[in-house]
PDB file of N, CA and C in Angstrom:
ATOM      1  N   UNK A   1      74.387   0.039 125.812  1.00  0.00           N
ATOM      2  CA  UNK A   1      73.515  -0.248 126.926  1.00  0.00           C
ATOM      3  C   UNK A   1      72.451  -1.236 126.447  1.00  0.00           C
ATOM      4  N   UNK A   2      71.962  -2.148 127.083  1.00  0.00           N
ATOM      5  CA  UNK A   2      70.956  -3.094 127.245  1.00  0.00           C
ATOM      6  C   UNK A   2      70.259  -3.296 128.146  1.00  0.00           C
ATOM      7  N   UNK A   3      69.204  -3.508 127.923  1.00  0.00           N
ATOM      8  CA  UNK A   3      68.239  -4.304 128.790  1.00  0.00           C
ATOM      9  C   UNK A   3      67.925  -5.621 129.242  1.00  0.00           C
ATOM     10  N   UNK A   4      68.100  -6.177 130.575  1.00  0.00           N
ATOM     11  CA  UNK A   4      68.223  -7.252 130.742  1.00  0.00           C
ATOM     12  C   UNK A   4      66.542  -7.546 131.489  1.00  0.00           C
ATOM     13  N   UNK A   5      66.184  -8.669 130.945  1.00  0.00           N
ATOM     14  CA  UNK A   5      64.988  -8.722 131.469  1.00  0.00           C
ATOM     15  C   UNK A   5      65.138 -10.741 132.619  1.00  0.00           C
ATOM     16  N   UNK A   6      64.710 -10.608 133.857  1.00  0.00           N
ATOM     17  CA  UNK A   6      65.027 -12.117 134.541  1.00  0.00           C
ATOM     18  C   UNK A   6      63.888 -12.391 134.918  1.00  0.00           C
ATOM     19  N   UNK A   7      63.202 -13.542 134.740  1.00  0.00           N
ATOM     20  CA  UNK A   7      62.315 -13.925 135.721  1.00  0.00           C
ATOM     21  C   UNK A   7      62.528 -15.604 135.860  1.00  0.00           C
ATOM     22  N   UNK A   8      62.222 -15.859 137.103  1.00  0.00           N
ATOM     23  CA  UNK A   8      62.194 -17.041 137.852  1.00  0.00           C
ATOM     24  C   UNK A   8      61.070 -17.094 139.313  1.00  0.00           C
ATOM     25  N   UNK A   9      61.098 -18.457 139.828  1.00  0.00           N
ATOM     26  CA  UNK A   9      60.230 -18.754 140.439  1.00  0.00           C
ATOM     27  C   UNK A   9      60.492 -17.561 141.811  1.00  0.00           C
ATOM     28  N   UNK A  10      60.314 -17.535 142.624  1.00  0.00           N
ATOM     29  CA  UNK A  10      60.343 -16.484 143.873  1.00  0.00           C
ATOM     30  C   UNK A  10      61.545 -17.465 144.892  1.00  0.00           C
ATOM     31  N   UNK A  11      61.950 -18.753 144.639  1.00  0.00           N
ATOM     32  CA  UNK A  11      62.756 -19.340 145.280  1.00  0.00           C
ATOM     33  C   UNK A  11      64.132 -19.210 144.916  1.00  0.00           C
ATOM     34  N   UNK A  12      64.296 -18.521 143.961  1.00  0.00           N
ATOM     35  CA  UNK A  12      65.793 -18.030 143.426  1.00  0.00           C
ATOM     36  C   UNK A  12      65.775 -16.621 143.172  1.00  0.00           C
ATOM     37  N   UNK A  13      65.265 -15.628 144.344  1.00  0.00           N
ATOM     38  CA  UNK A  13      65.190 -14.694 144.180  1.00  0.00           C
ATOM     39  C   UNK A  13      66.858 -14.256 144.861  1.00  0.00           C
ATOM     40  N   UNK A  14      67.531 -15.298 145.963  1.00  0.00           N
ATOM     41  CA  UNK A  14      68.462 -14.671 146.491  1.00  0.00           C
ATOM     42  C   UNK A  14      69.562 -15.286 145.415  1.00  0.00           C
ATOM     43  N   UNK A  15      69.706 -15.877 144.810  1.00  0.00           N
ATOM     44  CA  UNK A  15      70.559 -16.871 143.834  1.00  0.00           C
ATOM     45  C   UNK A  15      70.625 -15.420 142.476  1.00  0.00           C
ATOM     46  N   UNK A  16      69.452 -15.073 142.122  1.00  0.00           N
ATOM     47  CA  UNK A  16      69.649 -14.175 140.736  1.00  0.00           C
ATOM     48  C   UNK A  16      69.822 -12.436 141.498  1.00  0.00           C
ATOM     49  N   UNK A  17      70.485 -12.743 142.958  1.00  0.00           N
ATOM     50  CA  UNK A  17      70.635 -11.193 143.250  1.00  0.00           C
ATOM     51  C   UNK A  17      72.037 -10.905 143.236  1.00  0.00           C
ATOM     52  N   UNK A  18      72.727 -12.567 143.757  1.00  0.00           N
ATOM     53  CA  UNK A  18      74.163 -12.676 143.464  1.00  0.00           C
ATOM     54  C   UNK A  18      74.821 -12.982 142.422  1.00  0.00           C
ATOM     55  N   UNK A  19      73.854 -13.025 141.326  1.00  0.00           N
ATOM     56  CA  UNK A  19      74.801 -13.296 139.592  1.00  0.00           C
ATOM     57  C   UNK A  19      74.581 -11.881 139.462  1.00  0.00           C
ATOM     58  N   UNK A  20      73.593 -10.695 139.679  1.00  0.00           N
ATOM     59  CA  UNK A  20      73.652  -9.481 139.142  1.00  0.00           C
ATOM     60  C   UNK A  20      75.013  -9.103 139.877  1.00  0.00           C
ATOM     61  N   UNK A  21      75.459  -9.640 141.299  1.00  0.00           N
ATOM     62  CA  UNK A  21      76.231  -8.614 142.079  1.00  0.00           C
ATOM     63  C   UNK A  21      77.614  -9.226 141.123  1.00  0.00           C
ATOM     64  N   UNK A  22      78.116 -10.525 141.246  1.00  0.00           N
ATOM     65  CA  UNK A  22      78.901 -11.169 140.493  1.00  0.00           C
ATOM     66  C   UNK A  22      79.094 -10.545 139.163  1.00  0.00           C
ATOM     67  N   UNK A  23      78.236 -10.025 138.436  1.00  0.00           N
ATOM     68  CA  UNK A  23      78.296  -9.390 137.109  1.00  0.00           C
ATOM     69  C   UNK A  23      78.394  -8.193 137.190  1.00  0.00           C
ATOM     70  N   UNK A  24      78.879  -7.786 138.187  1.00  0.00           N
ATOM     71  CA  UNK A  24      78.985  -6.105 138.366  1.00  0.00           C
ATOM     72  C   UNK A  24      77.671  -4.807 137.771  1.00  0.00           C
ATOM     73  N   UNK A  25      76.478  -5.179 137.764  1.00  0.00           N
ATOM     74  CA  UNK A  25      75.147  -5.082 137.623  1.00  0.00           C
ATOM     75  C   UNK A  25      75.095  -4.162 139.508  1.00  0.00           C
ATOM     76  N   UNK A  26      75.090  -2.925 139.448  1.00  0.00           N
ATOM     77  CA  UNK A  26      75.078  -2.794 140.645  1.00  0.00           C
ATOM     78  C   UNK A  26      73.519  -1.951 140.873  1.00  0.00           C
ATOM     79  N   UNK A  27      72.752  -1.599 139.930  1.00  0.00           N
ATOM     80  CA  UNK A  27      71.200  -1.083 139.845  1.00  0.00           C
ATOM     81  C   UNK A  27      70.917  -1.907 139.180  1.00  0.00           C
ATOM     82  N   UNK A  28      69.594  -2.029 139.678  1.00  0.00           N
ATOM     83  CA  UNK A  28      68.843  -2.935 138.704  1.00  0.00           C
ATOM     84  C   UNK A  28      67.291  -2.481 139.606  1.00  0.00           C
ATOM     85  N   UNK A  29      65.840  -3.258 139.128  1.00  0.00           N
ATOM     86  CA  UNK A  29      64.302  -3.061 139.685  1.00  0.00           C
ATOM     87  C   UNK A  29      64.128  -4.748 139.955  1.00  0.00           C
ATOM     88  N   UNK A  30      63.838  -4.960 141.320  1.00  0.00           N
ATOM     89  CA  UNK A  30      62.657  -6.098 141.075  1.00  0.00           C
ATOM     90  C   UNK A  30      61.532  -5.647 141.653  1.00  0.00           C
ATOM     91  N   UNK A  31      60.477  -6.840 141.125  1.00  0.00           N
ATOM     92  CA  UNK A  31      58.992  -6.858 141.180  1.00  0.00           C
ATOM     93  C   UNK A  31      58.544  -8.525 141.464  1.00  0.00           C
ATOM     94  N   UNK A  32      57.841  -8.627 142.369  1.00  0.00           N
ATOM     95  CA  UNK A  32      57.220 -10.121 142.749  1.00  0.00           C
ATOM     96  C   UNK A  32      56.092 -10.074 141.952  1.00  0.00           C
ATOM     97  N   UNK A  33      55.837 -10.989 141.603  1.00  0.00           N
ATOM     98  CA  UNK A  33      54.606 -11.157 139.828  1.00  0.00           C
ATOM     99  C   UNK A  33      54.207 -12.721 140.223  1.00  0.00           C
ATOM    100  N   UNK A  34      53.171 -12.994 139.466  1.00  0.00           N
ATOM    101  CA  UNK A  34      52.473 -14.273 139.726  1.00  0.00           C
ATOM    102  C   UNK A  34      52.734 -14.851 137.983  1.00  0.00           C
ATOM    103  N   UNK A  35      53.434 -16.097 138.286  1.00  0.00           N
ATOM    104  CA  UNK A  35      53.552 -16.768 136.927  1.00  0.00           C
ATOM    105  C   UNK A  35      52.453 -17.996 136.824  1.00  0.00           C
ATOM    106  N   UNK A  36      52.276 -17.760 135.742  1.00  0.00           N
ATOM    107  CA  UNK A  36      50.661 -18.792 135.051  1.00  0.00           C
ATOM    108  C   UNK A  36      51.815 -19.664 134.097  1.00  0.00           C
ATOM    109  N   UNK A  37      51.354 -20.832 134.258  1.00  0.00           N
ATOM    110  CA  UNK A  37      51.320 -21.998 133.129  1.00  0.00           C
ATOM    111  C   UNK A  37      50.432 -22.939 132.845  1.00  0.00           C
ATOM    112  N   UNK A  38      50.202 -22.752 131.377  1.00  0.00           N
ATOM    113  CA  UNK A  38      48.530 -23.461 130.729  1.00  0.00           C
ATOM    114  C   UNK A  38      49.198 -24.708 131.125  1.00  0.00           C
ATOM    115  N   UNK A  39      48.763 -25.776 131.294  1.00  0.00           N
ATOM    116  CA  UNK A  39      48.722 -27.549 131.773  1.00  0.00           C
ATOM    117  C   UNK A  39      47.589 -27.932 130.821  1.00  0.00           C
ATOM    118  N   UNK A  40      46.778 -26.987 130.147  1.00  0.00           N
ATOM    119  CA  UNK A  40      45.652 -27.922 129.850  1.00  0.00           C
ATOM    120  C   UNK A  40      46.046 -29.243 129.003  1.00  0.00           C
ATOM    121  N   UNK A  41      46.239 -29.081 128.350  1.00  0.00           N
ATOM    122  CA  UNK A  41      46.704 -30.505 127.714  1.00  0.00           C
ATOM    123  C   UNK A  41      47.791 -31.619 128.053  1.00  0.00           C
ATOM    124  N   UNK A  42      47.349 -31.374 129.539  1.00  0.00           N
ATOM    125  CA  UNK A  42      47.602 -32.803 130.306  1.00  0.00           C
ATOM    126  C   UNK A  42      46.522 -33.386 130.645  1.00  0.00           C
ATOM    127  N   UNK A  43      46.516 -34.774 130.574  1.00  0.00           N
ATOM    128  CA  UNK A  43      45.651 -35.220 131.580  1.00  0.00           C
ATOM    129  C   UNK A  43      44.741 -35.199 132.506  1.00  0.00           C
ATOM    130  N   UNK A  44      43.976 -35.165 133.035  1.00  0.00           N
ATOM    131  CA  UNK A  44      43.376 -34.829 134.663  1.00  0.00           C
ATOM    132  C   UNK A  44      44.077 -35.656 135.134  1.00  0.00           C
ATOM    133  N   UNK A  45      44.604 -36.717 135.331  1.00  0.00           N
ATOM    134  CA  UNK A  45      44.828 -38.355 135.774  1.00  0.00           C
ATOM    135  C   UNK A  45      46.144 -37.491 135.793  1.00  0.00           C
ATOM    136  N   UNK A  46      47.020 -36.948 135.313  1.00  0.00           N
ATOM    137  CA  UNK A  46      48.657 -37.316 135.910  1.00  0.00           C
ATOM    138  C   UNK A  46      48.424 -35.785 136.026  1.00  0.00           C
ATOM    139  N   UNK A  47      47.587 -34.858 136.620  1.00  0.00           N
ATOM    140  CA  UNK A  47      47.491 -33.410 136.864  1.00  0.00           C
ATOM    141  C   UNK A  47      47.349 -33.395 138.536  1.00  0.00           C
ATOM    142  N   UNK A  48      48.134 -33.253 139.784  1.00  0.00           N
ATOM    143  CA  UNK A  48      47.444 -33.176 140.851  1.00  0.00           C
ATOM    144  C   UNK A  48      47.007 -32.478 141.227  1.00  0.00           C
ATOM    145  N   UNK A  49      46.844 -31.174 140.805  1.00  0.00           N
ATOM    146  CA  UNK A  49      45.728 -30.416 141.393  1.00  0.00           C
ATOM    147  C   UNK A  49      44.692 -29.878 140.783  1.00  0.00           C
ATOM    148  N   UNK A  50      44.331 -31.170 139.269  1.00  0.00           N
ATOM    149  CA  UNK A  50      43.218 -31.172 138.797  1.00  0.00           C
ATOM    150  C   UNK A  50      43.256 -29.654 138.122  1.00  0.00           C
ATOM    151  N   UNK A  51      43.617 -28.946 137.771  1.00  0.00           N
ATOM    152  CA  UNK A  51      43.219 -27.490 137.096  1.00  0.00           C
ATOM    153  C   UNK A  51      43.904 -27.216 136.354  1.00  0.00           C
ATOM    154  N   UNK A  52      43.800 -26.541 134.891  1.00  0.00           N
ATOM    155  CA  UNK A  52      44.012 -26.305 133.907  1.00  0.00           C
ATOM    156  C   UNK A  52      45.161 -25.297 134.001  1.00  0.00           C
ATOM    157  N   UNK A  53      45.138 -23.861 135.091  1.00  0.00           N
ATOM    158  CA  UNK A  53      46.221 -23.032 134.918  1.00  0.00           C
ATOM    159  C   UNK A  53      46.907 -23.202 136.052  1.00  0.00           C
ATOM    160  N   UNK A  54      48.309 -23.354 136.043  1.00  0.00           N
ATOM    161  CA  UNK A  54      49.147 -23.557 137.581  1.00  0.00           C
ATOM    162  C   UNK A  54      49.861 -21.975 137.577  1.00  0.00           C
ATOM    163  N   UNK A  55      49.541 -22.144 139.165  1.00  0.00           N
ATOM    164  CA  UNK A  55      50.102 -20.278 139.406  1.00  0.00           C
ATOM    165  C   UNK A  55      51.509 -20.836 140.191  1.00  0.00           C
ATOM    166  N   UNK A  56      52.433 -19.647 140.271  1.00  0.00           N
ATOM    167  CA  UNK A  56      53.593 -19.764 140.709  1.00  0.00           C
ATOM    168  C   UNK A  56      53.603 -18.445 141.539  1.00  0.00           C
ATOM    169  N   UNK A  57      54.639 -18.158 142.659  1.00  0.00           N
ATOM    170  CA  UNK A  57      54.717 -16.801 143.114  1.00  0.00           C
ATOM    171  C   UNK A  57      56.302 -16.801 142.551  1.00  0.00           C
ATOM    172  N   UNK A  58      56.440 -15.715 141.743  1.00  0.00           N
ATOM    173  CA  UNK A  58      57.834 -15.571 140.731  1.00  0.00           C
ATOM    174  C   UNK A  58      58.050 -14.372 140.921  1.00  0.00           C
ATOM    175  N   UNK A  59      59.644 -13.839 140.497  1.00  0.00           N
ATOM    176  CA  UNK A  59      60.104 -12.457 140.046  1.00  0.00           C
ATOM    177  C   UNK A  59      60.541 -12.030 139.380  1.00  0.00           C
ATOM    178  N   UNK A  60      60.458 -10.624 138.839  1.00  0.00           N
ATOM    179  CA  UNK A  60      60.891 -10.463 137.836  1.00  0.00           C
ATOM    180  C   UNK A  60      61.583  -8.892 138.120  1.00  0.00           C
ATOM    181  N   UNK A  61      62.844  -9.233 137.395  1.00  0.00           N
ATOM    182  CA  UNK A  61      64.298  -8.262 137.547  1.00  0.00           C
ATOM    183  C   UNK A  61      64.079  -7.880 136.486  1.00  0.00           C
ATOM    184  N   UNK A  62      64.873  -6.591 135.968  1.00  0.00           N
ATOM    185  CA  UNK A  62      64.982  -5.747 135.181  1.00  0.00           C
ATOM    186  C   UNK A  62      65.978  -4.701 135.502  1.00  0.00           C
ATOM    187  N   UNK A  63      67.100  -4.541 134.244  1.00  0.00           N
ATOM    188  CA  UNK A  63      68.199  -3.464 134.351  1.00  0.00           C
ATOM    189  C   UNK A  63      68.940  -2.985 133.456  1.00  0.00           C
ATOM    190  N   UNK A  64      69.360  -1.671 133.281  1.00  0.00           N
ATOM    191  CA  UNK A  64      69.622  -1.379 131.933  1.00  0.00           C
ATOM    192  C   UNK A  64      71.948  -1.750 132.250  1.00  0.00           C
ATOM    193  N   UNK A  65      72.207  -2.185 131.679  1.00  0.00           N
ATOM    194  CA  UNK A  65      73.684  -3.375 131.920  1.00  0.00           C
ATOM    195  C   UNK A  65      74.250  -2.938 130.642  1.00  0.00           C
ATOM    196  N   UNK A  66      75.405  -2.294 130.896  1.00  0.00           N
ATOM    197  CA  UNK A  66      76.713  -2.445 129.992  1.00  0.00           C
ATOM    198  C   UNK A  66      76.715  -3.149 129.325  1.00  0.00           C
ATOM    199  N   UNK A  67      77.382  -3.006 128.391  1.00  0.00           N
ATOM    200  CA  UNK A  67      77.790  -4.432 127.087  1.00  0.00           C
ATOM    201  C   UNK A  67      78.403  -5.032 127.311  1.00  0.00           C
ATOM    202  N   UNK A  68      79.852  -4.947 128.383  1.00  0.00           N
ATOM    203  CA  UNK A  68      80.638  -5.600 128.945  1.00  0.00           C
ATOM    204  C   UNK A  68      80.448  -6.185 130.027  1.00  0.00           C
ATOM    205  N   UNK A  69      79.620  -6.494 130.439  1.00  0.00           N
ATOM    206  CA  UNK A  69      79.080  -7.147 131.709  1.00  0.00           C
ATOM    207  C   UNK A  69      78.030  -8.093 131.485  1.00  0.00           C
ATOM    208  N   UNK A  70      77.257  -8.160 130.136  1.00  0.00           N
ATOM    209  CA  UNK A  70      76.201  -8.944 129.441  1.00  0.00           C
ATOM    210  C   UNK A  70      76.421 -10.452 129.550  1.00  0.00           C
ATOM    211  N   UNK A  71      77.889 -10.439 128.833  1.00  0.00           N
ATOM    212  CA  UNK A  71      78.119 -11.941 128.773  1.00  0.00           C
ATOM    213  C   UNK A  71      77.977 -12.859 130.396  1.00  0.00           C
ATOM    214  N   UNK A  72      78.833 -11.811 131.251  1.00  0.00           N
ATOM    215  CA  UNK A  72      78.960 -12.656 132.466  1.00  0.00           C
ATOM    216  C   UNK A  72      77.460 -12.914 133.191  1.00  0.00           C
ATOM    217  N   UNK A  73      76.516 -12.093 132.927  1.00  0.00           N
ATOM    218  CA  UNK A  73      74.982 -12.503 133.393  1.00  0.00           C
ATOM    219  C   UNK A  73      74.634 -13.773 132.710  1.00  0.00           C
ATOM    220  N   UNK A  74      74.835 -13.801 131.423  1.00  0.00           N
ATOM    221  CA  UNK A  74      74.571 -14.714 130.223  1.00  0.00           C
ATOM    222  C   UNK A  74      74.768 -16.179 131.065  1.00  0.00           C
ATOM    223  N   UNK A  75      76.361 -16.576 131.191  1.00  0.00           N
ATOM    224  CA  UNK A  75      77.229 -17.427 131.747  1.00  0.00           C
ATOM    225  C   UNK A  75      76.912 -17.834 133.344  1.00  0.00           C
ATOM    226  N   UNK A  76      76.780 -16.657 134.204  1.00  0.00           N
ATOM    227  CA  UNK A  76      76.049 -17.071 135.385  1.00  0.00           C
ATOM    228  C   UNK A  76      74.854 -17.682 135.030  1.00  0.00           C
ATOM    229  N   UNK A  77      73.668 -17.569 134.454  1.00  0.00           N
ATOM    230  CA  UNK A  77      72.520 -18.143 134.546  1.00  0.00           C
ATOM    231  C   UNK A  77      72.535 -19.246 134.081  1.00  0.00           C
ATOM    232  N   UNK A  78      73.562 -19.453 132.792  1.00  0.00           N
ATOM    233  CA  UNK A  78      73.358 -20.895 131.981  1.00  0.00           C
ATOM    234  C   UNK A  78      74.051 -21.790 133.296  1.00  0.00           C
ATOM    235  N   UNK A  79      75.400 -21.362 134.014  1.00  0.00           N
ATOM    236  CA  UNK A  79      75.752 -22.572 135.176  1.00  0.00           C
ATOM    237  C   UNK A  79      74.649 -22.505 135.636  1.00  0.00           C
ATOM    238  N   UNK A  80      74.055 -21.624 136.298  1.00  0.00           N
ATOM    239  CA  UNK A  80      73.025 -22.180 137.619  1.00  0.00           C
ATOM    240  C   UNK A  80      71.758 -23.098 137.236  1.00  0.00           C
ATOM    241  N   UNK A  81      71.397 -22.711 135.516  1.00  0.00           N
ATOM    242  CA  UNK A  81      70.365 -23.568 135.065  1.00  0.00           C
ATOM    243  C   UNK A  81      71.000 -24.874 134.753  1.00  0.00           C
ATOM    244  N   UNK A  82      72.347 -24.968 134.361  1.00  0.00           N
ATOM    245  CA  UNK A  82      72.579 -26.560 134.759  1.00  0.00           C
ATOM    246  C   UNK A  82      72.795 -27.006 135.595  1.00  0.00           C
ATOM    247  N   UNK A  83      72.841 -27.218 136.627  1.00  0.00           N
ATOM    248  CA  UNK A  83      72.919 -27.534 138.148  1.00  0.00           C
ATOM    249  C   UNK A  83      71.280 -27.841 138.829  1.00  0.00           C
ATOM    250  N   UNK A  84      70.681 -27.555 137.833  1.00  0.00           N
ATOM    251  CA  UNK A  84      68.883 -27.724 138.718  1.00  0.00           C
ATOM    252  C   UNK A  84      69.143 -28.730 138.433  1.00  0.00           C
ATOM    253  N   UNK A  85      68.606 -29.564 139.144  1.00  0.00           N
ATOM    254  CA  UNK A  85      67.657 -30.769 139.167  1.00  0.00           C
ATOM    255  C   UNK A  85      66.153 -30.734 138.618  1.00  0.00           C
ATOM    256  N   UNK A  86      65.680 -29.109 139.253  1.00  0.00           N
ATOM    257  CA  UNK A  86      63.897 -29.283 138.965  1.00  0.00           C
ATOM    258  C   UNK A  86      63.862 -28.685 137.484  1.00  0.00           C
ATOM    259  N   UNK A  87      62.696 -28.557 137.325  1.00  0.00           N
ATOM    260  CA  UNK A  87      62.145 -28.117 136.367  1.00  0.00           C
ATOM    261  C   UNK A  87      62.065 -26.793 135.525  1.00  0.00           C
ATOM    262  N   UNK A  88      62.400 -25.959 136.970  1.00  0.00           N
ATOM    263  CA  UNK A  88      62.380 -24.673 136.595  1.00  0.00           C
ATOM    264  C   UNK A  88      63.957 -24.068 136.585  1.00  0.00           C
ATOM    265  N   UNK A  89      64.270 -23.152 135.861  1.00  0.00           N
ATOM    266  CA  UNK A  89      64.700 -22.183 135.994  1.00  0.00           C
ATOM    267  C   UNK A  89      64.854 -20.835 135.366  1.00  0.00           C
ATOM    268  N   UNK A  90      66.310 -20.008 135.646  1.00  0.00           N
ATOM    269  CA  UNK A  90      66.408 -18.699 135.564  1.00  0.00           C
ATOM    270  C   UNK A  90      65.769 -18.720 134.534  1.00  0.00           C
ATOM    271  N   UNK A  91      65.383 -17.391 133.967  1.00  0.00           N
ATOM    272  CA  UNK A  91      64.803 -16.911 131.909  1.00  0.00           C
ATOM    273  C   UNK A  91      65.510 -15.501 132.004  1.00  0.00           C
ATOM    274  N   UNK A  92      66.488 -15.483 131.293  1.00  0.00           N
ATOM    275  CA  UNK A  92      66.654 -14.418 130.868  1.00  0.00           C
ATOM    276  C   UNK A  92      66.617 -13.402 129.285  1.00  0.00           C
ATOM    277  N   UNK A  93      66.624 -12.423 129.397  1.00  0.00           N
ATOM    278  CA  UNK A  93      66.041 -11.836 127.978  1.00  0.00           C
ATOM    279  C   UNK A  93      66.625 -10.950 127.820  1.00  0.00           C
ATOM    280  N   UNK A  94      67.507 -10.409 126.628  1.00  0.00           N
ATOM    281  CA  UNK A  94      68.325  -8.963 126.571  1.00  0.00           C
ATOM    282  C   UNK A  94      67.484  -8.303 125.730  1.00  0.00           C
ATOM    283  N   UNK A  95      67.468  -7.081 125.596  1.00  0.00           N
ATOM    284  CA  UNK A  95      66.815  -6.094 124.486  1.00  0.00           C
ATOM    285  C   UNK A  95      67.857  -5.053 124.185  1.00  0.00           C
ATOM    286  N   UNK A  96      67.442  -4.610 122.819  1.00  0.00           N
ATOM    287  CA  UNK A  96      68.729  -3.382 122.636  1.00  0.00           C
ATOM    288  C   UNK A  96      67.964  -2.159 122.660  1.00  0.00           C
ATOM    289  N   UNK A  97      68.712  -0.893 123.024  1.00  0.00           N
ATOM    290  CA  UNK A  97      68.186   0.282 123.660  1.00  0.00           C
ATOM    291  C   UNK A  97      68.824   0.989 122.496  1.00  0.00           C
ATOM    292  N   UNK A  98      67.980   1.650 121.764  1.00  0.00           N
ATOM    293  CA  UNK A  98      68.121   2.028 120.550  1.00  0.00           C
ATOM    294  C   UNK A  98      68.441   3.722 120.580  1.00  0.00           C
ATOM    295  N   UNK A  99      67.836   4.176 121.761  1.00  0.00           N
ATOM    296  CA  UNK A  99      68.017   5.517 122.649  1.00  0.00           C
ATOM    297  C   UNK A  99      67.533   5.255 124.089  1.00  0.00           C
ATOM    298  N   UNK A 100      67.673   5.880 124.809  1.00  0.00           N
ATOM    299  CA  UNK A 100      67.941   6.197 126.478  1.00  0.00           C
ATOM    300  C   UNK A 100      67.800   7.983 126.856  1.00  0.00           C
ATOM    301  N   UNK A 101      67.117   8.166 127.908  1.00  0.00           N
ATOM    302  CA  UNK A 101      67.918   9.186 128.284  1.00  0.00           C
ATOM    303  C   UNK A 101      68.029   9.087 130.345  1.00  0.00           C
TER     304      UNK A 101
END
């Protein structure tokens, strides 16, 4: 068993509900969370909204996933992150579950 940890912007919230379903991931938790990114060391001049921390409205998934089903989450996210155009995408994170109950 593992832990899969996802977060992305709140605009691919319906996109990372169908790689869990696709991956046979049939429980899982989300949570809507506010993502921060420092900018400070840009510019003011190529910054448009002038401020140091940019907020995002993002989510973040979480589920404890078979070993055999890992890879295909893995593989869904890397296609869909090549296919952006923008800037952002999926993040995913596994952890190992050392005990459970």
């Amino acid at each position: 068993m593992k832990l899969l940890l996802i977060t992305a912007i709140k605009e691919f919230e319906k996109e990372i509900k169908q790689i869990l379903k696709k991956s046979e991931v049939k429980v899982y938790s989300h949570k809507s969370v506010m993502g921060y990114k420092d900018i400070s060391d840009l510019s003011l001049q190529n910054n448009w909204f002038a401020t140091e921390i940019n907020e995002s409205e993002s989510v973040l998934f979480y589920a404890f996933v078979e070993k055999e089903n890992i890879d295909k989450v893995f593989d869904l996210v890397s296609e869909f992150n090549e296919k952006q155009e923008s800037l952002s995408h999926i993040h995913l994170a596994m952890l190992n579950i050392e005990r459970s109950n």
